[in-house]
Protein backbone atom coordinates (compact mmCIF):
# COMPACT_ATOMS: atom_id res chain seq x y z
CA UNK A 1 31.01 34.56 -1.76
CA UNK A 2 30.07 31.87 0.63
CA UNK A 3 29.72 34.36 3.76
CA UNK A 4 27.70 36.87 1.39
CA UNK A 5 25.35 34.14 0.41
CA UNK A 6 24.78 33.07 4.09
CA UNK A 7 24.44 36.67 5.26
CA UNK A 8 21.74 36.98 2.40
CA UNK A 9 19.66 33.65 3.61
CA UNK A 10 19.41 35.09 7.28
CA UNK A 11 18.48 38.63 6.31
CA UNK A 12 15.56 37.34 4.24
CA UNK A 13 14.83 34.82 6.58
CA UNK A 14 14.09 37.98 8.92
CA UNK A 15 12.20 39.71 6.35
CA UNK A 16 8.26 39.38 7.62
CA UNK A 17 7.69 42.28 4.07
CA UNK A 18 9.32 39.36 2.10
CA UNK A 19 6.75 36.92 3.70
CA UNK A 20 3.78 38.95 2.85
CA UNK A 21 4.52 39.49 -0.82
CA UNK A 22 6.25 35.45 -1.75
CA UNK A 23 3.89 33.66 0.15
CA UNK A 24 1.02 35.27 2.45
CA UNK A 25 -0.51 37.59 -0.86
CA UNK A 26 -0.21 34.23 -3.42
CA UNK A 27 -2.45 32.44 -1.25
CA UNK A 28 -4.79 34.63 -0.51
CA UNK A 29 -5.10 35.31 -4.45
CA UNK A 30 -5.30 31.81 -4.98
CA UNK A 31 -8.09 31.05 -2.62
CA UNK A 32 -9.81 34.31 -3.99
CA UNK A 33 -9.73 33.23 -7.63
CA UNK A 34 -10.86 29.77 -7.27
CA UNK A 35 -13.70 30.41 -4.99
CA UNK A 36 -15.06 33.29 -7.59
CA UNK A 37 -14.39 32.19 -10.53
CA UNK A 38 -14.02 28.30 -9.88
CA UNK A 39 -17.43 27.91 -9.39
CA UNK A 40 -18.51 28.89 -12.70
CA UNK A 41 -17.18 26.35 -14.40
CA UNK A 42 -19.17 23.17 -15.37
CA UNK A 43 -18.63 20.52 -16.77
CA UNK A 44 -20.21 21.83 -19.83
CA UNK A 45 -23.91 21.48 -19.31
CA UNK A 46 -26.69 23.86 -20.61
CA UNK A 47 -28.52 24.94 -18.37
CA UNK A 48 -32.15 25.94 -19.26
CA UNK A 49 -35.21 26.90 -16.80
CA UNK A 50 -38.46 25.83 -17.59
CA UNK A 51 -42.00 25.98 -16.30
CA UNK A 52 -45.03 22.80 -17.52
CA UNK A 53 -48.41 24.99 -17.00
CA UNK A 54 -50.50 22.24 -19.07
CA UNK A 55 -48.88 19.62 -16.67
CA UNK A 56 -49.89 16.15 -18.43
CA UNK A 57 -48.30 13.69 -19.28
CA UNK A 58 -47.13 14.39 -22.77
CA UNK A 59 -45.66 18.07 -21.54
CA UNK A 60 -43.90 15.72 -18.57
CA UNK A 61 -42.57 13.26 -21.76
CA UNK A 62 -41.50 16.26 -23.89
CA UNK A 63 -39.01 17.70 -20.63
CA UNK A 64 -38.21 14.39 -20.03
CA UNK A 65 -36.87 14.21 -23.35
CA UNK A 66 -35.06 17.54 -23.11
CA UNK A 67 -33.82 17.05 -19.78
CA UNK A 68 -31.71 14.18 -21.00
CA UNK A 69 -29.65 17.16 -23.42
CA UNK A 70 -29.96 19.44 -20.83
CA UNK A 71 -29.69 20.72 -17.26
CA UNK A 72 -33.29 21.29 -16.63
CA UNK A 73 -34.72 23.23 -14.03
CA UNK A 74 -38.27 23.22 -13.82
CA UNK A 75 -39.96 26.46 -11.55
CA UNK A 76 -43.87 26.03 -10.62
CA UNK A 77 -46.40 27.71 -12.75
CA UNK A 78 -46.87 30.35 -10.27
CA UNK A 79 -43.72 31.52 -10.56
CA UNK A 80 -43.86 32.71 -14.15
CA UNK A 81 -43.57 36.59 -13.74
CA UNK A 82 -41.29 35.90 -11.70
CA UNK A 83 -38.65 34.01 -13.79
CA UNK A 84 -39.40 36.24 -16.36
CA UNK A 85 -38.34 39.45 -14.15
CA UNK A 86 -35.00 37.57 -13.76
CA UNK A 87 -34.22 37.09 -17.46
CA UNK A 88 -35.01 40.95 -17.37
CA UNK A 89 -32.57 41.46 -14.85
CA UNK A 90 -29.67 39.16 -16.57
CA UNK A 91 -30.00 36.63 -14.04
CA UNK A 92 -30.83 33.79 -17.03
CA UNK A 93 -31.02 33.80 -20.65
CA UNK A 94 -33.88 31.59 -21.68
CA UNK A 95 -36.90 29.74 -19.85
CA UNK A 96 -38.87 27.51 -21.59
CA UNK A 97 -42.42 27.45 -20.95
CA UNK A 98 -44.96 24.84 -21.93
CA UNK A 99 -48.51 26.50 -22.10
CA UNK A 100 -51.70 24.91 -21.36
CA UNK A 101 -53.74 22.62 -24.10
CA UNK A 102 -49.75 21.39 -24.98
CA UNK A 103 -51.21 17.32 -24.69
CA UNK A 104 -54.56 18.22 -26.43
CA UNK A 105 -53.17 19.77 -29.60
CA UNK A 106 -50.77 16.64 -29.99
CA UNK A 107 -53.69 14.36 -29.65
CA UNK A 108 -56.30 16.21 -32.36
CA UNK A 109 -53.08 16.43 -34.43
CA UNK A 110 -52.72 20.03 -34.31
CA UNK A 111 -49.51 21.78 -34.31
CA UNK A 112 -48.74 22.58 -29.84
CA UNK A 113 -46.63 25.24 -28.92
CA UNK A 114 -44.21 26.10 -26.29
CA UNK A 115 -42.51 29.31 -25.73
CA UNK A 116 -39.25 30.10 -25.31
CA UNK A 117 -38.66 33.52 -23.23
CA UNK A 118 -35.81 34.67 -23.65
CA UNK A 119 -33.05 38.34 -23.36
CA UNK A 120 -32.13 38.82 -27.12
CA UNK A 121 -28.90 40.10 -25.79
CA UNK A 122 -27.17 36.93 -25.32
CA UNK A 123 -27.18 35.18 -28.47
CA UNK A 124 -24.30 33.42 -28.16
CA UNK A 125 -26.31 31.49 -24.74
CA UNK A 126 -29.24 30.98 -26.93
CA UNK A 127 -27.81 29.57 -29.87
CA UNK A 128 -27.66 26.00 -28.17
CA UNK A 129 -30.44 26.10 -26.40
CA UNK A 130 -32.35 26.88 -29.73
CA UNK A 131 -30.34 24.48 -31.87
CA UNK A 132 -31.15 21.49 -29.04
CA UNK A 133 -35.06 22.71 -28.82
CA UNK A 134 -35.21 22.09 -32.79
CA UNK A 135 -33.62 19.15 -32.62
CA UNK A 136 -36.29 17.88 -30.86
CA UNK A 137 -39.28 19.11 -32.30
CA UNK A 138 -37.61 17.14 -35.41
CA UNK A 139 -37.84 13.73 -33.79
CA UNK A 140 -41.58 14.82 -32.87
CA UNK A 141 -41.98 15.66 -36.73
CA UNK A 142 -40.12 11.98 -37.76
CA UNK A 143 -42.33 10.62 -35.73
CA UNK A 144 -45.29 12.12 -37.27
CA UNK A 145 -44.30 11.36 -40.20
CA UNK A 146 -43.37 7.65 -39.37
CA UNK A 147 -46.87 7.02 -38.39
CA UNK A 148 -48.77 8.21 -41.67
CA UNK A 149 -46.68 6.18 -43.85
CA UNK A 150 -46.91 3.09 -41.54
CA UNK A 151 -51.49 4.84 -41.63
CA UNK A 152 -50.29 4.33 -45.46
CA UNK A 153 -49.28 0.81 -45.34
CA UNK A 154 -45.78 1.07 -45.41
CA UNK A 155 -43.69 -0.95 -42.94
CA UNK A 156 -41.59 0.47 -40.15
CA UNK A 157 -39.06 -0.32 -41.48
CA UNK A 158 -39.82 0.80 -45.13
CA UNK A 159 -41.03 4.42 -43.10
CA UNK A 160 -37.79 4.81 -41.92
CA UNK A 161 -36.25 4.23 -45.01
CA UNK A 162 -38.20 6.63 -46.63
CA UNK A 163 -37.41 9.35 -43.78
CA UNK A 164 -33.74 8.80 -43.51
CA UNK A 165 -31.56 11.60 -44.75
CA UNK A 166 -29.37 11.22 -47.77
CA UNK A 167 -26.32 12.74 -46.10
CA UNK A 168 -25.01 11.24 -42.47
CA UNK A 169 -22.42 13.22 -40.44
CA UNK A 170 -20.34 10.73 -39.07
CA UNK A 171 -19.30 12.14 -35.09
CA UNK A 172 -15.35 10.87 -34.63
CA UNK A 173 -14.32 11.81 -30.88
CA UNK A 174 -10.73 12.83 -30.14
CA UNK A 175 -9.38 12.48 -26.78
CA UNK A 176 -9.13 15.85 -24.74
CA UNK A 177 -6.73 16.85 -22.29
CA UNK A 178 -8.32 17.30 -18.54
CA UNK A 179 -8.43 21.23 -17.52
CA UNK A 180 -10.23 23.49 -15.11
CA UNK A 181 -9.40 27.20 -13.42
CA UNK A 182 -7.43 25.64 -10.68
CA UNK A 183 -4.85 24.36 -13.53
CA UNK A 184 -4.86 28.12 -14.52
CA UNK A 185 -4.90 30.54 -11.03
CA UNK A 186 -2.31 28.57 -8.85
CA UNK A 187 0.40 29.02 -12.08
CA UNK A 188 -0.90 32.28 -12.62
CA UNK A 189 -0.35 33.49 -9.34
CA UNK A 190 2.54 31.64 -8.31
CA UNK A 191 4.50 32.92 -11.40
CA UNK A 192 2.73 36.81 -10.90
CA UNK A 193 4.28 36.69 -7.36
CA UNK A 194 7.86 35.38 -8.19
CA UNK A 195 8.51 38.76 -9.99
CA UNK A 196 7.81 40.61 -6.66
CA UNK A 197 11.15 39.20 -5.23
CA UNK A 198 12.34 42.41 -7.18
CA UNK A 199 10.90 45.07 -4.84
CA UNK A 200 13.29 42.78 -1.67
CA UNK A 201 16.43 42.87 -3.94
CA UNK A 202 16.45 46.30 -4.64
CA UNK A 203 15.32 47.04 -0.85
CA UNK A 204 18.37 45.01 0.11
CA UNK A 205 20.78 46.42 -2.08
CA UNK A 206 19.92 50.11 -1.39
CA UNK A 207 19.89 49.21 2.16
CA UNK A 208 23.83 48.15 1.56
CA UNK A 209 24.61 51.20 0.23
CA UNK A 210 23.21 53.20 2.41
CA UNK A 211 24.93 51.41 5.80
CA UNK A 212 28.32 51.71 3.84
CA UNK A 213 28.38 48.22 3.57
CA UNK A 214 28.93 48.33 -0.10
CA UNK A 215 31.83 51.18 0.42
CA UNK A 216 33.77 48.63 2.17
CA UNK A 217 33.48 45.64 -0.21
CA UNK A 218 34.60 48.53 -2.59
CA UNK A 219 38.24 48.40 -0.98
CA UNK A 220 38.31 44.56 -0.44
CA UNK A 221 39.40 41.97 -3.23
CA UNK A 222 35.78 40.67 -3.74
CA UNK A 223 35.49 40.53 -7.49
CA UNK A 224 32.22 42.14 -9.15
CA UNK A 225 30.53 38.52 -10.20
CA UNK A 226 31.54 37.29 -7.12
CA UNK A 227 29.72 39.58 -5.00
CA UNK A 228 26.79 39.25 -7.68
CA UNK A 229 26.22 35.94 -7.50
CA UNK A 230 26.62 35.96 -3.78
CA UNK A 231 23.71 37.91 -3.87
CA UNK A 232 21.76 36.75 -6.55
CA UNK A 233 21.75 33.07 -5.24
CA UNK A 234 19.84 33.11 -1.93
CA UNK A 235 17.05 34.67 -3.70
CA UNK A 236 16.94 32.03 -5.90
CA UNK A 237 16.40 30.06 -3.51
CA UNK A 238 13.91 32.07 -1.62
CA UNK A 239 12.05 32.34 -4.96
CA UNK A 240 12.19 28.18 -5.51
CA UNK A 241 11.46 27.52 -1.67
CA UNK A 242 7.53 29.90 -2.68
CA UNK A 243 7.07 27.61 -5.94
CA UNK A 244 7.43 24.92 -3.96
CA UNK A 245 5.31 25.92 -1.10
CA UNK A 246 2.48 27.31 -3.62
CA UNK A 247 2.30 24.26 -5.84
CA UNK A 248 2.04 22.63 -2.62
CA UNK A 249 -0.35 24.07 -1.23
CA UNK A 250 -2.81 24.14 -5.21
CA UNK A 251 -1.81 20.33 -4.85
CA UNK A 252 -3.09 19.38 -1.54
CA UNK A 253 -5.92 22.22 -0.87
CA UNK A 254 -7.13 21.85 -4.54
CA UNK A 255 -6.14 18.63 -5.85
CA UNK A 256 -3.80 20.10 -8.21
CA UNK A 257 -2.35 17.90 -10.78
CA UNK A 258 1.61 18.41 -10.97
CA UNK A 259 2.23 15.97 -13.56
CA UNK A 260 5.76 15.62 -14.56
CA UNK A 261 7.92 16.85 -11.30
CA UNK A 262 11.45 17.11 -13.39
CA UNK A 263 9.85 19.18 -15.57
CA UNK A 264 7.92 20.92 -13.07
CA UNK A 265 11.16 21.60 -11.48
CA UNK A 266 12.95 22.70 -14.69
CA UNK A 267 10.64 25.44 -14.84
CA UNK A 268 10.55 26.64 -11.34
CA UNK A 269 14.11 26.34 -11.47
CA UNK A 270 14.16 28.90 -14.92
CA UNK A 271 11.15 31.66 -13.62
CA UNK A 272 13.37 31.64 -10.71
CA UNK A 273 16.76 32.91 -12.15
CA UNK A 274 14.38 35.59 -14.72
CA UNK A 275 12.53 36.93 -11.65
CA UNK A 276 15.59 37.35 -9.64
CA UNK A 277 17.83 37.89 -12.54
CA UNK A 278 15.74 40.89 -13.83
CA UNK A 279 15.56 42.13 -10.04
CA UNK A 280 19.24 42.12 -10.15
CA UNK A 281 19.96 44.47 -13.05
CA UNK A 282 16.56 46.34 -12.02
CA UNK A 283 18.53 47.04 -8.58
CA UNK A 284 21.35 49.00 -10.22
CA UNK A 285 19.31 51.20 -12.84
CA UNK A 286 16.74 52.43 -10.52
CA UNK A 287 17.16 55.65 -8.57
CA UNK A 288 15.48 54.42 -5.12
CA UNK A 289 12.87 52.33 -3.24
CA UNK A 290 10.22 53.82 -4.51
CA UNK A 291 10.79 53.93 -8.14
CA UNK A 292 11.87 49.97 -7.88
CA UNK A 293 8.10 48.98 -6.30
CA UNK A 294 6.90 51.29 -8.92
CA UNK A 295 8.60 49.37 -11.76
CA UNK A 296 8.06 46.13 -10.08
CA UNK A 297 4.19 46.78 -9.98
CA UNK A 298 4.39 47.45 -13.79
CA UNK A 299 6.61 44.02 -14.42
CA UNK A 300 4.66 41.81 -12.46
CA UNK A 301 0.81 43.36 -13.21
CA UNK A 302 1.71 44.47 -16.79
CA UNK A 303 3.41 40.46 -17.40
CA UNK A 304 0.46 38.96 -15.76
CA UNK A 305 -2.21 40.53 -18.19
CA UNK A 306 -0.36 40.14 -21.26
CA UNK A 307 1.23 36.78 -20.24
CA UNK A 308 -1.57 35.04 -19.62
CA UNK A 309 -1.59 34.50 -15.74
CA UNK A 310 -5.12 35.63 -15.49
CA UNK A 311 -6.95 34.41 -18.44
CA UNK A 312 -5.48 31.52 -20.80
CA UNK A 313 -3.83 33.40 -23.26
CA UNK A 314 -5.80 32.19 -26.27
CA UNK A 315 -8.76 34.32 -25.01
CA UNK A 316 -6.80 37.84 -25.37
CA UNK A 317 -6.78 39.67 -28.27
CA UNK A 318 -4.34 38.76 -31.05
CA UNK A 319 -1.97 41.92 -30.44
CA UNK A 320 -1.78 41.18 -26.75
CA UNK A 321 -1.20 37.60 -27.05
CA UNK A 322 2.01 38.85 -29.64
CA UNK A 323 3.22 41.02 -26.90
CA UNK A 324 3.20 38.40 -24.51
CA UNK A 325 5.68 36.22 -26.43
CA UNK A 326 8.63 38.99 -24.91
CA UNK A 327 7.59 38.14 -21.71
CA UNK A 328 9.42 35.58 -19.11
CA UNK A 329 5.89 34.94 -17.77
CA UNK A 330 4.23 34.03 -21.05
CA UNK A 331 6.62 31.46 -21.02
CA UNK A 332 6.29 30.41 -17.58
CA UNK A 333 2.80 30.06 -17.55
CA UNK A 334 2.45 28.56 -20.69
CA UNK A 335 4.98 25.50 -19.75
CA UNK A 336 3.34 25.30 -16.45
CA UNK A 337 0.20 24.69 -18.28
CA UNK A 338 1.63 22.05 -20.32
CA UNK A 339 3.25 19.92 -17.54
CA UNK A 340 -0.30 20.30 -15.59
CA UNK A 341 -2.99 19.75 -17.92
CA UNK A 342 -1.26 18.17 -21.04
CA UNK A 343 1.08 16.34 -19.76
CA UNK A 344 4.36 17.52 -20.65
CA UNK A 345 7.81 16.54 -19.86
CA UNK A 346 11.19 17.81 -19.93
CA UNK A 347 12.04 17.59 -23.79
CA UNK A 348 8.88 19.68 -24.47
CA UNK A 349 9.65 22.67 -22.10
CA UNK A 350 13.55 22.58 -22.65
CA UNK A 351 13.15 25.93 -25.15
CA UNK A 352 10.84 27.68 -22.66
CA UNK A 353 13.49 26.66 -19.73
CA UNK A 354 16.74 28.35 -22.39
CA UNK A 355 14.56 31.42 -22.63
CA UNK A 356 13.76 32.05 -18.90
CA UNK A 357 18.00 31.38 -18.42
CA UNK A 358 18.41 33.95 -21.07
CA UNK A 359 16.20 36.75 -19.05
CA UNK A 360 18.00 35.98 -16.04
CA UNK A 361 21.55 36.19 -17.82
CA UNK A 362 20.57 39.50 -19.40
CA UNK A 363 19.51 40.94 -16.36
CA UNK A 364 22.84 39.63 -14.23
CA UNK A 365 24.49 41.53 -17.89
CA UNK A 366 22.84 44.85 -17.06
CA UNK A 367 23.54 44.53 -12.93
CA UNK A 368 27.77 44.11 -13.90
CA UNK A 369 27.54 46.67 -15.77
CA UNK A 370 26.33 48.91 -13.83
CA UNK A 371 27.86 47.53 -10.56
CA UNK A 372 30.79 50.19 -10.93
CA UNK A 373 29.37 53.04 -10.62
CA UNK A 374 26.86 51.96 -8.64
CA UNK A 375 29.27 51.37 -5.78
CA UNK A 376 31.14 54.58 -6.58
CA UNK A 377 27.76 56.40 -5.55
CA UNK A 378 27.87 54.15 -2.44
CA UNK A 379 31.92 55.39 -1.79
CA UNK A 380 30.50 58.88 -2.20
C-alpha cells in the first residue's frame, strides 16, 4: 500500500491537467469574483445624487443636513438633463433636485419644494431614500412648529413638550458579526474546485486499466481496501495541499480572516475525503473519461449553485436551499462561513465534519463494491 501511495504522489505531481483544475482555475475565479462583484459592496451607505439650482444658503443647509444620512453627490445645475438621461438608462435610481426660490419660500413662510426624480422601477432603492427625505422635512415641520408656540409665548422648553410624541421607539443595537464577498468567493471556490479532483481519479484509474496495470495487481495478494486506500490517500492529500494553498493565498492577497485554524483544518480535512471519496466510487460506475468530466461538471457546478458557493445560501429560493442540505458542499461552505465570519470553533462544526466523513465513506462503499468487476473488465 505504501509503494501504491508513493507511485500515486509522483504521478500527480507530474500532472500539469491536475494543476490547471486544483489550483491555476481557483485563482483565477477568485480574483475574477472579487474584483466584479467585490466592489459593489459598501459599507451600507445610500447613495443619492443631487443637484442645488437655487444655490443659497438655506438649499446648502438643507444637503448639509441630508448629507450627514447619506452619501451625497451633488452634480452642477447644468448637468440636469443629463443625470436625468442616466436614471433613464438604469444608471441611478433617484436624484434629488432643489429648484430655484427653495430659500425664498422658507423665508415668506411658504411651503418650498424639492423634487425627487426618480425610475419607478426600483422601489425597493427608493424606499430609503424616501423614508430619510421625510424624515427630514419633519424636523423642518418641528421646527416650524417650535417657533409659533415659542411666537405664542410658550417656552422652549414647554414647545417641545407640547411637540413630543406620545410613543418613543427605543433603538437597542446588537452586535453583528464582520462579513464581506471575500468571506464568501475564496470558500466558494476553493470548495467548487475540490470536487474536480474527480475528473484526475477517474483519469488515473482508467489509465491503470488500460496499461494492464490493474490486470496484474489482479493476480498479486494486494487486498481490495488495500489497493483503495493506496489510492485514495495521495489525493487526499493533493486535495488538502489546494485548501491550503487557496486559503493562503484569500488570506494574504485579500486579507482573509481564517479564524479558528483547528477548525479550519477539521473541515478541509472532511471536504477532502467527500471530494475524493465520491471520485473514488464515481471511478468504478462510470463507463469512460468522458462520461466522468461529464458527471464531474454536474457535481461540482450543480453543488455550487444549490450549495451556496456562489451566493450565501439564504438568498436562494426556499426549495433550492432544501436541496442543498444533501449536498457535501452545503456543508462545506456553510462551516467555512462560520469559522470565517462568525467565529466558530471545533465543537460547532464537529456535525458538519461527521457528515462530510460519511460522503467520503459512502463513496469508498460504492468503489469496493464495484472494484471486482471492475478489474475483471481490466483482466479482459
Amino acid at each position: 500500500m505504501r509503494a501504491i501511495i508513493i507511485k500515486e504522489l509522483k504521478l500527480i505531481r507530474k500532472d500539469k491537467k491536475s494543476f490547471f483544475f486544483l489550483l491555476l482555475m481557483p485563482i483565477l475565479f477568485i480574483v475574477m469574483f472579487s474584483s466584479v462583484f467585490g466592489g459593489s459592496h459598501t459599507d451600507g451607505a445610500i447613495t443619492l445624487r443631487a443637484i442645488d439650482q437655487d444655490g443659497t444658503a438655506a438649499s446648502q443647509a438643507f444637503l448639509a443636513r441630508t448629507g450627514k444620512i447619506m452619501d451625497l453627490k451633488q452634480a452642477g445645475a447644468a448637468e440636469l438633463d443629463a443625470q436625468i438621461d442616466k436614471i433613464k438608462q438604469g444608471q441611478f435610481s433617484a436624484m434629488l433636485v432643489i429648484p430655484k426660490g427653495f430659500e425664498a419660500a422658507m423665508k415668506e413662510g411658504r411651503q418650498a419644494d424639492v423634487k425627487l426624480y426618480q425610475d419607478p422601477a426600483a422601489q425597493v432603492e427608493l424606499a430609503p431614500i424616501h423614508a430619510i427625505l421625510n424624515s427630514i422635512s419633519g424636523q423642518y415641520r418641528e421646527q416650524k412648529l417650535t417657533n409659533a408656540l415659542i411666537g405664542l409665548g410658550q417656552s422652549k422648553t414647554q414647545a417641545e413638550s407640547t411637540l413630543a410624541s406620545p410613543i418613543q421607539v427605543e433603538n437597542v443595537s446588537t452586535a453583528s458579526d464582520h462579513f464581506n464577498y471575500i468571506d464568501q468567493v475564496v470558500p466558494g471556490m476553493t470548495v467548487m474546485f475540490v470536487f474536480y479532483i474527480m475528473i484526475t481519479m477517474s483519469r488515473r484509474f482508467f489509465d491503470e486499466k488500460k496499461s494492464g496495470l490493474l490486470s496484474r495487481i489482479r493476480s498479486t495478494n494486494i487486498k481490495p481496501l488495500h489497493y483503495l486506500i493506496g489510492m485514495w490517500v495521495p489525493f487526499v492529500l493533493t486535495v488538502i495541499a489546494q485548501c491550503v494553498i487557496l486559503f493562503a493565498f484569500g488570506h494574504f492577497a485579500y486579507q482573509l480572516n481564517l479564524g479558528d485554524v483547528s477548525a479550519l483544518a477539521m473541515i478541509v480535512l472532511g471536504v477532502s475525503i467527500a471530494g475524493t471519496g465520491i471520485g473514488l466510487g464515481l471511478s468504478f460506475i462510470v463507463p469512460g473519461e468522458g462520461a466522468a468530466m461529464v458527471i464531474t461538471q454536474c457535481i461540482s457546478m450543480g453543488g455550487a449553485l444549490v450549495g451556496g458557493l456562489w451566493a450565501p445560501s439564504y438568498t436562494l429560493p426556499a426549495v433550492v436551499q432544501k436541496i442543498g442540505h444533501f449536498t457535501p458542499q452545503y456543508w462545506a461552505q456553510h462551516s467555512l462561513i462560520d469559522i470565517i465570519a462568525h467565529g466558530a470553533h471545533i465543537g460547532n462544526v464537529l456535525g458538519a465534519v461527521l457528515i462530510l466523513l460519511a460522503f467520503g465513506l459512502a463513496g469508498l462503499a460504492v468503489a469496493l463494491f464495484r472494484l471486482p468487476s471492475f478489474l475483471r473488465s481490466a483482466a479482459n
